[in-house]
Protein backbone atom coordinates (compact mmCIF):
# COMPACT_ATOMS: atom_id res chain seq x y z
CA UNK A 1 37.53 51.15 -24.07
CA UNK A 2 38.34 54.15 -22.14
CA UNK A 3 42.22 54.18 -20.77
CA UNK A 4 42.81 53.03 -17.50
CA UNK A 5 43.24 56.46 -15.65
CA UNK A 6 39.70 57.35 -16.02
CA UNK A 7 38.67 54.12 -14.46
CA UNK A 8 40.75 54.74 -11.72
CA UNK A 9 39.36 58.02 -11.11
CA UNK A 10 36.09 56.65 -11.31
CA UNK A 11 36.75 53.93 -8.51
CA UNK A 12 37.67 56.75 -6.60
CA UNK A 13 34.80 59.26 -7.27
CA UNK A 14 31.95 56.04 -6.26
CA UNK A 15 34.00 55.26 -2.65
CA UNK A 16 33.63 58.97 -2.73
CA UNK A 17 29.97 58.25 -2.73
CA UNK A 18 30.14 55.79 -0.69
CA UNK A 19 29.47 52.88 -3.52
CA UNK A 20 31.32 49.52 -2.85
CA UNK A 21 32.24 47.02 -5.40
CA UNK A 22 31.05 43.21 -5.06
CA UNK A 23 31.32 40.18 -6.95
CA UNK A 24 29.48 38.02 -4.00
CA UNK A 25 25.73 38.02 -3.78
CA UNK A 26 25.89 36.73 -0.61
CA UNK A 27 28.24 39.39 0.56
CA UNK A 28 26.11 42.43 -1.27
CA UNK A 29 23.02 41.24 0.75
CA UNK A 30 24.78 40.28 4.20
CA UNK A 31 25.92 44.60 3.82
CA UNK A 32 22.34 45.23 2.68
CA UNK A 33 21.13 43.80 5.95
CA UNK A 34 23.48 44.99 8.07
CA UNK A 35 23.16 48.82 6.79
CA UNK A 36 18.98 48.80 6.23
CA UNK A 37 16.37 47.96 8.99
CA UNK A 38 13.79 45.35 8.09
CA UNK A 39 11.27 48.43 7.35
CA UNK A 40 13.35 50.07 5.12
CA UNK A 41 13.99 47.10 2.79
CA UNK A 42 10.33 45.71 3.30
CA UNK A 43 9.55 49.70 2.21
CA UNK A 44 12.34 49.03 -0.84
CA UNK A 45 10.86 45.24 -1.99
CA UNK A 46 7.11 47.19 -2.15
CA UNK A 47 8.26 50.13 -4.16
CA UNK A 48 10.40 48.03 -6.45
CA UNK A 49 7.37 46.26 -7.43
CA UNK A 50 4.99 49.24 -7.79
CA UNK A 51 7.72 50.70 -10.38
CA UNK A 52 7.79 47.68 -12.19
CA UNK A 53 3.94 48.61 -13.20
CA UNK A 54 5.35 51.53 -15.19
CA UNK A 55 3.77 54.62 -13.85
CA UNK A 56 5.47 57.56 -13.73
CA UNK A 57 4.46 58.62 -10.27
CA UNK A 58 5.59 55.02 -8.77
CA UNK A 59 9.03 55.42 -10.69
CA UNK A 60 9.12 58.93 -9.12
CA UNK A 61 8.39 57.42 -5.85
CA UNK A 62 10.88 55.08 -5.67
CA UNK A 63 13.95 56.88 -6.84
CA UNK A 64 12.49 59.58 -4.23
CA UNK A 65 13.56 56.95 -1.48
CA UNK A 66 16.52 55.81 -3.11
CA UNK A 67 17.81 59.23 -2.72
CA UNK A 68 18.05 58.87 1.04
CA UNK A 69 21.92 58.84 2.55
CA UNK A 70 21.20 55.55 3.97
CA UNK A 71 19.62 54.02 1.25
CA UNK A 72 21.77 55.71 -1.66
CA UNK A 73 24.97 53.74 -1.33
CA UNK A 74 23.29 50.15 -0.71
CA UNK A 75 20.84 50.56 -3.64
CA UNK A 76 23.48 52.01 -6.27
CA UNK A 77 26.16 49.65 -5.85
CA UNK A 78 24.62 47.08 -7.35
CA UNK A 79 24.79 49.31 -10.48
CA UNK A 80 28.68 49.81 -9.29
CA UNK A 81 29.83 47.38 -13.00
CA UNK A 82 27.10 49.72 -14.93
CA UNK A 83 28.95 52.75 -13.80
CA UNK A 84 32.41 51.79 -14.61
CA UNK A 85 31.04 50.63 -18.39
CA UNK A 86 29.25 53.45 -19.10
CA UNK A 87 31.40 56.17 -17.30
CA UNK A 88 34.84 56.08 -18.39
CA UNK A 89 33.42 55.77 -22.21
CA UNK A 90 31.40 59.05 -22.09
CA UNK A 91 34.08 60.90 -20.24
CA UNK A 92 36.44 59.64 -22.72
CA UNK A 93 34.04 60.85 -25.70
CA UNK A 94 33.30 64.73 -24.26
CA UNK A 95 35.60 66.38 -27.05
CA UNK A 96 35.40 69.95 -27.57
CA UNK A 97 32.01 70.04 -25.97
CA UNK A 98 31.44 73.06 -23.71
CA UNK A 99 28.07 72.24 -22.60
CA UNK A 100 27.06 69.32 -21.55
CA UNK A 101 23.33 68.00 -21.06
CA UNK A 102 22.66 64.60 -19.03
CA UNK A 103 18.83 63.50 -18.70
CA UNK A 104 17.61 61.29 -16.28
CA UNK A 105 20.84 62.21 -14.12
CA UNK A 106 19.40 60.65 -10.49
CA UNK A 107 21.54 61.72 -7.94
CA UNK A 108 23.97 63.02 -10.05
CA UNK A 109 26.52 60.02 -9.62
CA UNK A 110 27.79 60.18 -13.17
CA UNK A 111 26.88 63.88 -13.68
CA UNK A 112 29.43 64.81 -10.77
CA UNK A 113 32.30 62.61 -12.16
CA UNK A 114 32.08 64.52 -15.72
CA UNK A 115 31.90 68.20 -14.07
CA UNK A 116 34.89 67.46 -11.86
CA UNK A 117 36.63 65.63 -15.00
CA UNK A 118 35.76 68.89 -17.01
CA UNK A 119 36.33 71.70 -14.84
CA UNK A 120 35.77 73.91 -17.92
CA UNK A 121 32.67 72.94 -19.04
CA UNK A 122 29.17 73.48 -17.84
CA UNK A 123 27.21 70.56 -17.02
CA UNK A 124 23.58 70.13 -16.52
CA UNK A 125 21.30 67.49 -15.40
CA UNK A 126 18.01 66.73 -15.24
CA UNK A 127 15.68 64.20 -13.82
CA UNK A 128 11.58 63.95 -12.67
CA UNK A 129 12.57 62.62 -9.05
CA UNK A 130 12.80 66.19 -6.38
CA UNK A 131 14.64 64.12 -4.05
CA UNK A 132 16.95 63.17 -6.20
CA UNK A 133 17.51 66.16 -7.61
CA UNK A 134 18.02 67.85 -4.26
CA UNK A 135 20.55 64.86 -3.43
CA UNK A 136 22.57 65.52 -6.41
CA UNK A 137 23.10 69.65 -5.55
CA UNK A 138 24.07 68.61 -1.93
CA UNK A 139 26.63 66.64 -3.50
CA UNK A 140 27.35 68.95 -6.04
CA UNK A 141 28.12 71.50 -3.06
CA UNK A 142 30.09 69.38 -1.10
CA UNK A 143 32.57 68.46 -4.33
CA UNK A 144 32.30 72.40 -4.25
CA UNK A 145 31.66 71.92 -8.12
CA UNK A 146 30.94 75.35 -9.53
CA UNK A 147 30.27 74.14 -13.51
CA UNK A 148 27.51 72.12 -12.98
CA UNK A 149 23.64 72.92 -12.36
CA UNK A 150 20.81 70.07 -11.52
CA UNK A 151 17.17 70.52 -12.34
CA UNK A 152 13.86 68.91 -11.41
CA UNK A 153 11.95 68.64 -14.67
CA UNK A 154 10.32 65.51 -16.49
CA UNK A 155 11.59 65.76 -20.24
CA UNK A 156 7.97 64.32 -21.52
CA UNK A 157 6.37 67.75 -20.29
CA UNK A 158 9.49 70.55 -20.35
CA UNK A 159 12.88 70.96 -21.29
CA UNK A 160 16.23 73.39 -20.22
CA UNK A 161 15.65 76.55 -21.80
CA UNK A 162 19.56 76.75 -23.55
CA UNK A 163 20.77 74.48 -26.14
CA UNK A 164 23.78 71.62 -25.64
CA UNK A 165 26.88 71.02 -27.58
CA UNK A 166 26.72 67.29 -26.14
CA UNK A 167 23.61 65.60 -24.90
CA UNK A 168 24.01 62.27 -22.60
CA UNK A 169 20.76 59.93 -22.10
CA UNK A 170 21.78 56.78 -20.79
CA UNK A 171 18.90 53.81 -19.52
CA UNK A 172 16.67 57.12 -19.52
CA UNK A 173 14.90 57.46 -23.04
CA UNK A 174 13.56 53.93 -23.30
CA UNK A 175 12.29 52.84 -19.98
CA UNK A 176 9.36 50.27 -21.14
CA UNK A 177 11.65 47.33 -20.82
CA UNK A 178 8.65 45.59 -21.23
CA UNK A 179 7.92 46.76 -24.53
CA UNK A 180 8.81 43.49 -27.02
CA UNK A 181 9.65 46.29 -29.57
CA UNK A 182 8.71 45.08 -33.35
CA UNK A 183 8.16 41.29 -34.43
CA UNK A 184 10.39 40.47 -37.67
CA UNK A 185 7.97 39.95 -41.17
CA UNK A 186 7.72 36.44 -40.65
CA UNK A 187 9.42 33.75 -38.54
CA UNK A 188 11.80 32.99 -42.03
CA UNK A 189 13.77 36.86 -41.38
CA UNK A 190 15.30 38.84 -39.16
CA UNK A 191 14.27 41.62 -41.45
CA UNK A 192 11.67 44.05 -40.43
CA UNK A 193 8.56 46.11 -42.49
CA UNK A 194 9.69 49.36 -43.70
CA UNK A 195 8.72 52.12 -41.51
CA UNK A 196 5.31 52.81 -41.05
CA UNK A 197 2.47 52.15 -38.43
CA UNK A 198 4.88 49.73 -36.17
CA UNK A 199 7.48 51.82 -36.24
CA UNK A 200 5.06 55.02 -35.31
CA UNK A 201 3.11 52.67 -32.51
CA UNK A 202 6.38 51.58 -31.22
CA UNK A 203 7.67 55.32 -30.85
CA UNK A 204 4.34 56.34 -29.30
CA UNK A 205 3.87 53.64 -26.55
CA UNK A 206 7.31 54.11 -25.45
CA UNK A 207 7.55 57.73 -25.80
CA UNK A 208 10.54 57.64 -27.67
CA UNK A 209 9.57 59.68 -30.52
CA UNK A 210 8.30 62.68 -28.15
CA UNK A 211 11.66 62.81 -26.02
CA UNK A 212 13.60 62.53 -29.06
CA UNK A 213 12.08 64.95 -30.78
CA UNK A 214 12.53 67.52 -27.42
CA UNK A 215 16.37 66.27 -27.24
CA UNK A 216 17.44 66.77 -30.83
CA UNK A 217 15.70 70.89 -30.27
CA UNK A 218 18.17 71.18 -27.74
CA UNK A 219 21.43 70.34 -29.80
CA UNK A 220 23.46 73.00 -30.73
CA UNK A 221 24.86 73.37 -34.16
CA UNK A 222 27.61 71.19 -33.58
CA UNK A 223 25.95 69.12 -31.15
CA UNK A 224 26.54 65.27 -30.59
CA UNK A 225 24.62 63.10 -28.82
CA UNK A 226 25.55 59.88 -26.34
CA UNK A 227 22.72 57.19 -26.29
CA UNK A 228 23.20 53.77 -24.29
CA UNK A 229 19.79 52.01 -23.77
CA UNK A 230 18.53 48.50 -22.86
CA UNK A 231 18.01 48.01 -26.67
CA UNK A 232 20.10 44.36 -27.06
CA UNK A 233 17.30 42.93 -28.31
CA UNK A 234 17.31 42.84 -32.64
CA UNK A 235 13.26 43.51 -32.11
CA UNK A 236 13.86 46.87 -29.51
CA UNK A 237 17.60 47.77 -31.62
CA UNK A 238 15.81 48.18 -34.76
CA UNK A 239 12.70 50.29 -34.47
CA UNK A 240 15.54 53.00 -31.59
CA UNK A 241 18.03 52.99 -34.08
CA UNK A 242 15.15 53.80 -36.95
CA UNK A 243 14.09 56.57 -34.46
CA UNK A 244 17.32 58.19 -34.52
CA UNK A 245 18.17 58.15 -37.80
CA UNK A 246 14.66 59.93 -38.84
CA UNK A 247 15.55 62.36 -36.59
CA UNK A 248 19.01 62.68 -38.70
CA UNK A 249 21.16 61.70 -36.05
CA UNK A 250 24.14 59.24 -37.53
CA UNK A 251 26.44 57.14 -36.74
CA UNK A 252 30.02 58.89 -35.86
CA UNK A 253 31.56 55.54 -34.83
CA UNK A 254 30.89 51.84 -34.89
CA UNK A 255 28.17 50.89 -32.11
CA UNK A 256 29.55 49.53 -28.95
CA UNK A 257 28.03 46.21 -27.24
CA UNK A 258 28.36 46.76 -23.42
CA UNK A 259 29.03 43.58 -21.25
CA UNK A 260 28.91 44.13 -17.34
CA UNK A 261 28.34 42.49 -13.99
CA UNK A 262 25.47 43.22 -11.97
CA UNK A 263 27.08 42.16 -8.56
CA UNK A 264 26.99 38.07 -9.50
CA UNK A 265 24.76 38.42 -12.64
CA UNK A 266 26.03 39.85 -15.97
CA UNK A 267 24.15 42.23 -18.04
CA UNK A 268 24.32 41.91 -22.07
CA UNK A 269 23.53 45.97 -22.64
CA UNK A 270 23.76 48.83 -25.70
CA UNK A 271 24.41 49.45 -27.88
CA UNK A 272 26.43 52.49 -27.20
CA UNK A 273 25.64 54.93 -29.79
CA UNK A 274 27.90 57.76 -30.18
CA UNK A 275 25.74 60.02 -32.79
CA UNK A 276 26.15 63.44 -34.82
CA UNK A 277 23.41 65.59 -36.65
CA UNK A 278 23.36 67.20 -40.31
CA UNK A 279 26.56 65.62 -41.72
CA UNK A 280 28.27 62.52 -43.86
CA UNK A 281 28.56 59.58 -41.80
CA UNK A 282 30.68 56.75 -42.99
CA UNK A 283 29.24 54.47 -40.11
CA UNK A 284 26.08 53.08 -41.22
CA UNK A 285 23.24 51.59 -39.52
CA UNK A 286 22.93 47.62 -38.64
CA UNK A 287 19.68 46.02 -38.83
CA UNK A 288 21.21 42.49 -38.73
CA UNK A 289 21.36 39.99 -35.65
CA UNK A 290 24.93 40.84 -33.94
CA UNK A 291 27.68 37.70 -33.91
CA UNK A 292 26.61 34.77 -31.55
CA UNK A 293 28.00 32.13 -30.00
CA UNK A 294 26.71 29.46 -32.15
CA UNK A 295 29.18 27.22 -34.60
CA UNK A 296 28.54 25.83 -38.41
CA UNK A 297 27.21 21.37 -37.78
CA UNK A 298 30.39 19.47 -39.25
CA UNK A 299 29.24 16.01 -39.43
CA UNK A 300 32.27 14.41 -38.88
CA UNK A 301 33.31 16.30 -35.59
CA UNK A 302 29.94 16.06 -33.97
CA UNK A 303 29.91 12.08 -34.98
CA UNK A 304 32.85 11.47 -33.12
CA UNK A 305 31.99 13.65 -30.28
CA UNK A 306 28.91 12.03 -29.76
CA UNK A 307 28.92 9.63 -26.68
CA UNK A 308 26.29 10.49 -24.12
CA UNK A 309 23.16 8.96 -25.27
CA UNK A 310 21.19 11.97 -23.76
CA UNK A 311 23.17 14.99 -25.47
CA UNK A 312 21.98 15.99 -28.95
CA UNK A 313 24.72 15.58 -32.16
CA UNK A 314 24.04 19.68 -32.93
CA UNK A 315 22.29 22.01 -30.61
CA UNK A 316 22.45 25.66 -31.33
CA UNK A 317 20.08 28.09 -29.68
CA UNK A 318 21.48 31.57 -31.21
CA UNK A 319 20.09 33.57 -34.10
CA UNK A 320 22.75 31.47 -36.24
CA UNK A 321 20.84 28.86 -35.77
CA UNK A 322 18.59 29.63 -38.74
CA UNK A 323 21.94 29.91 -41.19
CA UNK A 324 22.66 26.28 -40.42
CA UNK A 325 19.43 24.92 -40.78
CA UNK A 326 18.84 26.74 -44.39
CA UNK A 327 22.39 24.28 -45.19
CA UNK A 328 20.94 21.18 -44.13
CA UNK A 329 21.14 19.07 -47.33
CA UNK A 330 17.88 17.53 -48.64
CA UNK A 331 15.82 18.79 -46.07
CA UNK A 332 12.60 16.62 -46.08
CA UNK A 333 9.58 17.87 -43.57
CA UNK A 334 7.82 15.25 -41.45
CA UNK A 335 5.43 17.51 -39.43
CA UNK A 336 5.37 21.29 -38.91
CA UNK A 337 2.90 23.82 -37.03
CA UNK A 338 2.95 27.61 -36.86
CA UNK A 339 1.12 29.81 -34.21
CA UNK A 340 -0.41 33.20 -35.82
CA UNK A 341 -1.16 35.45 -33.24
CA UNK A 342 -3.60 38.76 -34.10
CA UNK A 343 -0.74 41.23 -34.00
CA UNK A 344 1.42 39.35 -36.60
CA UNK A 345 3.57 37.80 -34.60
CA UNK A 346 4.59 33.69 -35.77
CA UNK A 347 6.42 30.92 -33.93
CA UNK A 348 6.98 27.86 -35.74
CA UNK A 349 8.40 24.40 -34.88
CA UNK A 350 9.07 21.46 -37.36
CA UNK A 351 10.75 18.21 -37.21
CA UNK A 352 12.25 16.63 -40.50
CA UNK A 353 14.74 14.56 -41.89
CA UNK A 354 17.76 15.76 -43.89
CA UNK A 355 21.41 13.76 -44.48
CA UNK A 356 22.32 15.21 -41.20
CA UNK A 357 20.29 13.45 -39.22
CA UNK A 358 16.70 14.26 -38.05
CA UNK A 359 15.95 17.60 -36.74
CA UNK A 360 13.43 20.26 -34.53
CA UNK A 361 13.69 23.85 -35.72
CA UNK A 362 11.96 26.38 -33.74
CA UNK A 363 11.70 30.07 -34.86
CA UNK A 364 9.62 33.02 -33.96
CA UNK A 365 9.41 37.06 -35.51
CA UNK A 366 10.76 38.09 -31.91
CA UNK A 367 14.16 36.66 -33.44
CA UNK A 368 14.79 33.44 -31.54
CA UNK A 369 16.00 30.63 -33.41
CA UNK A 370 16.41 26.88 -32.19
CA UNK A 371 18.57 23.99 -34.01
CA UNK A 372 18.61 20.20 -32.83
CA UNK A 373 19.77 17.48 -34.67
CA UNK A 374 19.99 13.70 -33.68
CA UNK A 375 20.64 10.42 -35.45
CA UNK A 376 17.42 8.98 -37.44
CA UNK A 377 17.79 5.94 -34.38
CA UNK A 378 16.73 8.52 -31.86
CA UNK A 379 14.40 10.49 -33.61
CA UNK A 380 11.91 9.62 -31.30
CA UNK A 381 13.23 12.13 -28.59
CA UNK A 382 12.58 14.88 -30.88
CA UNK A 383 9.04 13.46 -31.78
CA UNK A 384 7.95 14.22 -28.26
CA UNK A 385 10.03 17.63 -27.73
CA UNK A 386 8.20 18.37 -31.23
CA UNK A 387 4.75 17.32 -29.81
CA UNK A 388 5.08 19.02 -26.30
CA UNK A 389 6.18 22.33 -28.26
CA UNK A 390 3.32 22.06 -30.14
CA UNK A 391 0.91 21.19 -27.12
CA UNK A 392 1.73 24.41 -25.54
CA UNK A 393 1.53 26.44 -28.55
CA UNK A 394 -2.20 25.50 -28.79
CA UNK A 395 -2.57 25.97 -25.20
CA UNK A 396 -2.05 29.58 -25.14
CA UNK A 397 -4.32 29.70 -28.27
CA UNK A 398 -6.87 28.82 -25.95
């Protein structure tokens, strides 16, 4: 974590911008309402849902709007938690830098913070949107920042003509949230194929590859790079961090798991990959499922724990879940079914009988695991859990 003055100055550069800080959903809409008309949200709610179609011109579109004085400090105070996770950490990470690159800057919330942190060093960001772009120089202006520049351009077509000691992309290199990212060999691993096709199809349909490739042109001979994308996922983590690496970028310090609030709603987001080019790295790269929440079955505790009727002895719905059921002891399979879909991907469920008790383990190569275990008297309530898993497996089969 960054130290505490640089989250101070942060609070103080967002009221700045006119960004307040909620913890209230009700209270972040009742402001919403008060500060927008009816036509301006009713604009918002239609242009939200045109971005979420992925084109680039309805992306464009929308964060043209959001650049709007009104609109600007209602819309990007809900990311007010993202800010104060992401900020303080790159500030704290600049180093020797002297020039500093940040794509997909918007209007230049985060951009402005590290120019007036770092006085002496030039700062530059891009982004695709004009109005934001011309929001973020206004601002610029009126911190009467002279080190740092803002340019329209869309990285997937051009790129700044000079070359960066430290390059920032953060939620702006991997947009396709949508994008499942690459299923695991079979539902049995969390281990994916080698990389080949997926990994190539996967850096194609999300572009990754290209803006990489662009990026990585641009670092100077000491250059670093900052990367902090929507990549929590083992299945989206894997084939990013195997895009990196081919481009020999490495790890210069131990990933970072980001953990913020979204208003009322908390966001599990990262890594947040701190990288360097062309040397020895003593960090290396993690293709394993990170630590869960999910706990070892110990037959004696959950026995005498076990009192509701209704509540299962062991439930355990984490990736973990697939280390406990390979210790079952004497695991003996009453009925099992796997779904093969055309790309590869598998889910599987199966009920069966071990000293534990009787048990339903689901699994899928997207990396979700499922554990349930019950005494052999109520095995009957996993029969029909068992059967209407199955049911709906075959259902989207048809």
């Amino acid at each position: 974590m960054a130290d505490n003055s640089l989250v101070h100055l942060l609070h103080s550069h967002l009221a700045w911008w006119g960004l307040r800080e909620f913890t209230s959903d009700e209270a972040y809409f009742q402001w919403q309402r008060q500060t927008l008309s009816p036509v301006e949200l009713a604009t918002l709610h239609r242009l939200i849902e045109q971005k979420r179609r992925g084109a680039v011109a309805d992306e464009v579109a929308f964060y043209d709007t959001t650049a709007d004085p009104r609109i600007l400090p209602v819309l990007y105070s809900q990311q007010y938690g993202y800010y104060l996770a992401v900020g303080p950490r790159v500030a704290d990470r600049v180093g020797d830098a002297d020039s500093i690159l940040d794509v997909g800057c918007g209007v230049g919330i985060l951009t402005t913070f590290y120019a007036k942190r770092y006085p002496d060093k030039i700062v530059v960001g891009i982004d695709r949107s004009p109005a934001s772009i011309a929001r973020a120089q206004q601002q610029a202006k009126a911190l009467n920042l002279m080190n740092v520049q803002f340019e329209c351009l869309d990285l997937d077509h051009r790129v700044p003509t000079r070359s960066f000691d430290l390059i920032l992309a953060t939620h702006a290199l991997l947009q396709a949230e949508h994008d499942p990212g690459i299923p695991s060999r079979s539902w049995k691993t969390f281990e994916r194929a080698g990389e080949g096709q997926q990994q190539a199809d996967f850096e194609r349909r999300t572009g990754i590859g290209g803006r990489l490739d662009r990026l990585c042109a641009l670092l100077s001979a000491r250059g670093r790079m900052i990367v902090c994308e929507k990549t929590r996922q083992l299945a989206r983590r894997v084939p990013f961090q195997r895009a990196l690496a081919a481009r020999g970028l490495g790890l210069s310090e131990q990933p970072e798991l980001i953990r913020y609030s979204l208003v009322e709603e908390i966001a599990d987001d990262g890594p947040f990959f701190l990288l360097g080019v062309g040397q020895s790295h003593e960090v290396q790269w993690n293709e394993s499922p990170e630590p869960d929440e999910g706990s070892l079955f110990d037959c004696t505790k959950q026995l005498s724990e076990a009192t509701d009727p209704d509540v299962p002895l062991y439930e355990n719905h984490w990736p973990s879940a697939e280390r406990v059921w390979e210790q079952l002891q004497n695991r003996h399979l009453l009925k099992e079914s796997t779904r093969q879909e055309p790309d590869g991907r598998q889910l599987h469920v199966e009920l069966g009988q071990a000293e534990e008790g009787v048990y339903l383990y689901c699994a899928n190569t997207f990396d979700q695991r499922q554990l349930v275990i019950v005494e052999p008297a109520r095995r009957g309530m996993l029969e029909v859990y068992y059967l209407e898993i199955v049911s709906s497996m075959h259902e989207r089969k048809d």
